[in-house]
C-alpha atoms as a PDB file:
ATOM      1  CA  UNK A   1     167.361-128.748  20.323  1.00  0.00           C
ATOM      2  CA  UNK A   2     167.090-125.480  18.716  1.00  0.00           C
ATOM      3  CA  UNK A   3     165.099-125.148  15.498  1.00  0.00           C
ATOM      4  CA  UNK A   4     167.107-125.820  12.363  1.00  0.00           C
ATOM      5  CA  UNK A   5     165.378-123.024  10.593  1.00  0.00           C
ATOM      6  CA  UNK A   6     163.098-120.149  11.403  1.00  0.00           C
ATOM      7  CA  UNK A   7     160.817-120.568   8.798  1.00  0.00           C
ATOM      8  CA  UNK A   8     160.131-122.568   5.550  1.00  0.00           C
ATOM      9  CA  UNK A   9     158.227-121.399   2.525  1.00  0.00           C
ATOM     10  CA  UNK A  10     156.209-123.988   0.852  1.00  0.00           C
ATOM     11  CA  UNK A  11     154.421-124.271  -2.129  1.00  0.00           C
ATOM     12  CA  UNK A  12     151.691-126.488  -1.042  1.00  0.00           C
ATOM     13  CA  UNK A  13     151.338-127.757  -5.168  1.00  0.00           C
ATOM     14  CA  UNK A  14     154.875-128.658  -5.892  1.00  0.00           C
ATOM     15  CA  UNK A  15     155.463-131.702  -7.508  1.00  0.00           C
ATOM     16  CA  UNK A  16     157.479-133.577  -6.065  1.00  0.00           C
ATOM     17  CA  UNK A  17     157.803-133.907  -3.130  1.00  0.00           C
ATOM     18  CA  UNK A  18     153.845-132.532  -2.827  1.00  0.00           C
ATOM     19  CA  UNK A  19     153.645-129.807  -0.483  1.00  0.00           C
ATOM     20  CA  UNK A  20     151.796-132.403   1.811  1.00  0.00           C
ATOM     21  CA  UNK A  21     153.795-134.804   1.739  1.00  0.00           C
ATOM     22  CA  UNK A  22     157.073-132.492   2.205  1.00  0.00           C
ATOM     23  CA  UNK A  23     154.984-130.576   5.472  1.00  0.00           C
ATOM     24  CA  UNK A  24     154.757-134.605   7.020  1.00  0.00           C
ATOM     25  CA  UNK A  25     158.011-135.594   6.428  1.00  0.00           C
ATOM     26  CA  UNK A  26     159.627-132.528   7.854  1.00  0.00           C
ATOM     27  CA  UNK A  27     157.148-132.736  10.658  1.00  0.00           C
ATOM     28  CA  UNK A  28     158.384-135.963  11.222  1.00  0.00           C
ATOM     29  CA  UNK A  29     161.951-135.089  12.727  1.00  0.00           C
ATOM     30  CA  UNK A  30     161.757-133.861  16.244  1.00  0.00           C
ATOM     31  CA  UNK A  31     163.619-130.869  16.053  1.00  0.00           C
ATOM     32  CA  UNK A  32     161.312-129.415  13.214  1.00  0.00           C
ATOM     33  CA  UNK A  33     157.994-130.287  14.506  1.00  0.00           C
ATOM     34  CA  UNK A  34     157.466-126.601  15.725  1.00  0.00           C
ATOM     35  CA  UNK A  35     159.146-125.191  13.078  1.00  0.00           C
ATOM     36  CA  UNK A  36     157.009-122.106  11.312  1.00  0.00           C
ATOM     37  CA  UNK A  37     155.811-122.764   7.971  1.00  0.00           C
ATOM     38  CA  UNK A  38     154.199-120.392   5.710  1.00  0.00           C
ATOM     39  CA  UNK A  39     152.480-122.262   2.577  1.00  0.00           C
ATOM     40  CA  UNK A  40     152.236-120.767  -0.081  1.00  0.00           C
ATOM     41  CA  UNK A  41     149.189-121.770  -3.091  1.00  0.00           C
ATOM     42  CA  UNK A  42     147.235-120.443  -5.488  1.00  0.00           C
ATOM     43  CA  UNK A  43     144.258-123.028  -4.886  1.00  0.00           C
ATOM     44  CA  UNK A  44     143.009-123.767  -1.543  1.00  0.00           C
ATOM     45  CA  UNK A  45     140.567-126.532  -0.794  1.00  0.00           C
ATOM     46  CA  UNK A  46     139.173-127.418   2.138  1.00  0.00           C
ATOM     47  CA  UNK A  47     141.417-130.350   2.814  1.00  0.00           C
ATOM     48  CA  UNK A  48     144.126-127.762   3.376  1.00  0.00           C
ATOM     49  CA  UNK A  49     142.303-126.050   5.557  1.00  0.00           C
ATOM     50  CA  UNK A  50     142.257-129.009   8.010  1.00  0.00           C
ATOM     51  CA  UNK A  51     146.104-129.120   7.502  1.00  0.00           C
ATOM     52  CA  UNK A  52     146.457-125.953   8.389  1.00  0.00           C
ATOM     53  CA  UNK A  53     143.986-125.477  11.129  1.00  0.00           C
ATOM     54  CA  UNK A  54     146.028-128.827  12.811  1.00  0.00           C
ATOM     55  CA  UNK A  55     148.887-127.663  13.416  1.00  0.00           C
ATOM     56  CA  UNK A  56     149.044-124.216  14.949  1.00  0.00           C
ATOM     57  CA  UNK A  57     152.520-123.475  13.108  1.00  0.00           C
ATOM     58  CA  UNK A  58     151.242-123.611  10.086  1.00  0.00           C
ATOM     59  CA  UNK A  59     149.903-120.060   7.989  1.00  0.00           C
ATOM     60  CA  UNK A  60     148.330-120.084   4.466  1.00  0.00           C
ATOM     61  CA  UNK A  61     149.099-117.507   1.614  1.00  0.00           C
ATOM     62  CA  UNK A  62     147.100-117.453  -1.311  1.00  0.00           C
ATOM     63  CA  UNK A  63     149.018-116.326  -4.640  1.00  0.00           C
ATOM     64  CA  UNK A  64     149.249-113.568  -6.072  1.00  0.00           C
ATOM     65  CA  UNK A  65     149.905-111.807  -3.109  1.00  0.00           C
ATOM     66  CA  UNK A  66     151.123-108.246  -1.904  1.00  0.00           C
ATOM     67  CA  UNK A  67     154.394-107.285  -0.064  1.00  0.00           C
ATOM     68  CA  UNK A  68     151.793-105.822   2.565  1.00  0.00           C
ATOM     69  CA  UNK A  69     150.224-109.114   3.109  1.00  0.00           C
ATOM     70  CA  UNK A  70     153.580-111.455   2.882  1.00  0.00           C
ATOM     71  CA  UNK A  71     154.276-109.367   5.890  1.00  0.00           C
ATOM     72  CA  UNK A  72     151.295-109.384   7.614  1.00  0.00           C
ATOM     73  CA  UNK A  73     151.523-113.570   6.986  1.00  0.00           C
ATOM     74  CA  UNK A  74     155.765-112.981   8.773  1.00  0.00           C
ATOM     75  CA  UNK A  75     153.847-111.216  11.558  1.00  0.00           C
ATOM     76  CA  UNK A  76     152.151-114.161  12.140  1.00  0.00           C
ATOM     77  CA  UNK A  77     155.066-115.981  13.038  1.00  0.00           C
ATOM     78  CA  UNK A  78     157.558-113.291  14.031  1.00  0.00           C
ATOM     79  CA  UNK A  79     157.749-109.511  15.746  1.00  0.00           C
ATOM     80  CA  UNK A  80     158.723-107.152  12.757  1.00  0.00           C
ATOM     81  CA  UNK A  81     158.567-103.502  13.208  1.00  0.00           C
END
């Protein structure tokens, strides 16, 4: 099955659902496991950095951020000219 999206943008500290808890449960359907997913926080602890490092579709952004670098996080993912 194709990919239901081509990328989600996460704020790993929502509240609710937590940004770790939405990453598992989307994870958890099939079709999604290899779906790209860019999170986005202004704190990053190491913890996260296992979560990230774990699953190879998975990119961190740390806020505040510039255009330059929300691109250079797409190119991560994506070809963009």
């Amino acid at each position: 099955m194709v990919n239901a999206f081509d990328l989600i943008i996460l704020d790993w500290r929502n509240k609710k659902p937590t940004g770790p808890q939405f990453l598992a449960k989307i994870r958890s359907y099939e079709f999604m496991q290899s779906t790209p997913v860019l999170l986005i926080s202004g704190v990053i602890v190491h913890g996260d950095l296992i979560v990230a490092k774990s699953d190879p579709n998975v990119k961190f952004l740390i806020k505040p951020f510039t255009e330059e670098s929300f691109a250079g996080s797409l190119r991560k993912f994506f070809t963009i000219a």
